[in-house]
N, C-alpha and C. Protein backbone atom coordinates (compact mmCIF):
# COMPACT_ATOMS: atom_id res chain seq x y z
N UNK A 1 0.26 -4.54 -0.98
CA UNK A 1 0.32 -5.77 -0.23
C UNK A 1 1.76 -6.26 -0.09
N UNK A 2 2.35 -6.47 -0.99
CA UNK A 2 4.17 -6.55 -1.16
C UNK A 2 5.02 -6.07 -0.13
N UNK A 3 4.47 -4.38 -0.10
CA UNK A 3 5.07 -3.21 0.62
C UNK A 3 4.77 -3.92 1.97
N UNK A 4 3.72 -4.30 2.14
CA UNK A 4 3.58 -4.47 3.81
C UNK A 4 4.49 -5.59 3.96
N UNK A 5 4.35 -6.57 3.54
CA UNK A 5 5.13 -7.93 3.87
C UNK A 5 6.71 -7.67 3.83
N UNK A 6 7.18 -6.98 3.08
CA UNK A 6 8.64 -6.51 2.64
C UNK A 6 8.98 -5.76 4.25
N UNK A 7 8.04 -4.71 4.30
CA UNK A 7 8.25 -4.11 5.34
C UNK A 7 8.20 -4.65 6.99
N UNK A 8 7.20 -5.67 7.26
CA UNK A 8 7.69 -6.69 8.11
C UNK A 8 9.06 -7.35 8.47
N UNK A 9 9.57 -7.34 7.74
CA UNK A 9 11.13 -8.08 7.72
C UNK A 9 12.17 -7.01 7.77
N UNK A 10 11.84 -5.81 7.53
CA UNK A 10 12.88 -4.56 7.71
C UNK A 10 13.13 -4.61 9.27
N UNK A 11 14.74 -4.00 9.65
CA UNK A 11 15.37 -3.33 10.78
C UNK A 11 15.26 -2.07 10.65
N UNK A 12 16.14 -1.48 9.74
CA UNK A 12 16.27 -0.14 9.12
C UNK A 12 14.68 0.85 9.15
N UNK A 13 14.98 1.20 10.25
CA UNK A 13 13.77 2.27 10.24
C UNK A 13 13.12 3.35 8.84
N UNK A 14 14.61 3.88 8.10
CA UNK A 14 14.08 4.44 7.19
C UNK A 14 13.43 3.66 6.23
N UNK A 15 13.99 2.60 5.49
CA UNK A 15 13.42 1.67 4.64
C UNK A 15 12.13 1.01 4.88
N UNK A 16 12.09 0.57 6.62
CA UNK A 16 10.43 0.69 7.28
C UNK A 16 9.40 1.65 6.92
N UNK A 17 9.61 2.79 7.12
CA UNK A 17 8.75 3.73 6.69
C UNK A 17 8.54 4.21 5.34
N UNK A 18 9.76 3.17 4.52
CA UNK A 18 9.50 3.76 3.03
C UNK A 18 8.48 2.61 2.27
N UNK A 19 8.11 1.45 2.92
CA UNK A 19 7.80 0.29 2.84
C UNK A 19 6.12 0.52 2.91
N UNK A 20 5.95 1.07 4.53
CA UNK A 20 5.23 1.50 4.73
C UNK A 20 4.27 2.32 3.95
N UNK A 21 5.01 3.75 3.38
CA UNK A 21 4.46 4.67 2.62
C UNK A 21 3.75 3.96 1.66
N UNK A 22 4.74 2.96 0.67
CA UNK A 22 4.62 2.42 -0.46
C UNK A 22 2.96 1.33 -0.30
N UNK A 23 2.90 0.71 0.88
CA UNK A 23 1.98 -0.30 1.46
C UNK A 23 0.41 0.98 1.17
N UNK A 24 0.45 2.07 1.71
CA UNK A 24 -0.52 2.36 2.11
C UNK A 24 -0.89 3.31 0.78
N UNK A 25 -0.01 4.16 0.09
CA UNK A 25 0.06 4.08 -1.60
C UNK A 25 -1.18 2.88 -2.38
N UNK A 26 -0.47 1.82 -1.87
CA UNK A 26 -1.23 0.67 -3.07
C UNK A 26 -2.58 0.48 -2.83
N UNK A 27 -3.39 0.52 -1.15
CA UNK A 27 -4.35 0.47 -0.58
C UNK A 27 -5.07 1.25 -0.76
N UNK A 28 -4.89 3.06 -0.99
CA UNK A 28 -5.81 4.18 -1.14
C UNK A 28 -5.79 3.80 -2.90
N UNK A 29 -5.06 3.50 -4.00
CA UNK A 29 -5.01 2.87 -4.86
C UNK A 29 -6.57 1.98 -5.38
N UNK A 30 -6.27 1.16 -4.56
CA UNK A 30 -6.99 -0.18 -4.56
C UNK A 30 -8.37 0.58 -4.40
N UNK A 31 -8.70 0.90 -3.07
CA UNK A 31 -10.00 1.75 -3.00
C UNK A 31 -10.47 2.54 -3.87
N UNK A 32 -9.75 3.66 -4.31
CA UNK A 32 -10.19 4.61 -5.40
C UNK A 32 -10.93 4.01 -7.06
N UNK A 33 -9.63 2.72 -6.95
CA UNK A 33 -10.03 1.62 -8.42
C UNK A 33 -11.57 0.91 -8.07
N UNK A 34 -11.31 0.61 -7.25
CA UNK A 34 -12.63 -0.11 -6.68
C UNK A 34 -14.16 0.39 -7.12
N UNK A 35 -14.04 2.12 -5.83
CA UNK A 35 -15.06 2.77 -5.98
C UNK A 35 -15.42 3.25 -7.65
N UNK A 36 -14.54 3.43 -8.33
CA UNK A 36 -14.76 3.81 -9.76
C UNK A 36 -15.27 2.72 -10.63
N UNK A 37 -15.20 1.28 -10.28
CA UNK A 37 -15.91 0.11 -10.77
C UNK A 37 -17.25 0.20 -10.59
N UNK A 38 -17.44 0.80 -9.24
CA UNK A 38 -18.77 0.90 -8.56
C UNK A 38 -19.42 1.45 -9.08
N UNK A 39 -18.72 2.73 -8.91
CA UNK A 39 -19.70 3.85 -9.85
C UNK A 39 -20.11 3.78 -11.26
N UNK A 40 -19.49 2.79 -12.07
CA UNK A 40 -19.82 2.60 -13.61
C UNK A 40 -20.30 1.61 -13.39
N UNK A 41 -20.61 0.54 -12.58
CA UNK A 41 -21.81 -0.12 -12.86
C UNK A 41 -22.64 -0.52 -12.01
């Protein structure tokens, strides 16, 4: 969530896409934690 907002405010294309990476990192993250809550209870 950080990553995305950080990355909103970037010019710098590379640092955009490193922002990016990092944003969508925390999200497949988030899901995986999620579904494994699910599954144990």
């Amino acid at each position: 969530m950080i990553g995305t907002v950080v990355g909103l405010t970037q010019f710098k294309i590379k640092r955009l896409w490193t922002f990016n990476a990092i944003s969508h990192v925390g999200f497949i993250l988030l899901g995986l934690i999620i579904n494994t809550l699910i599954l144990y209870f």
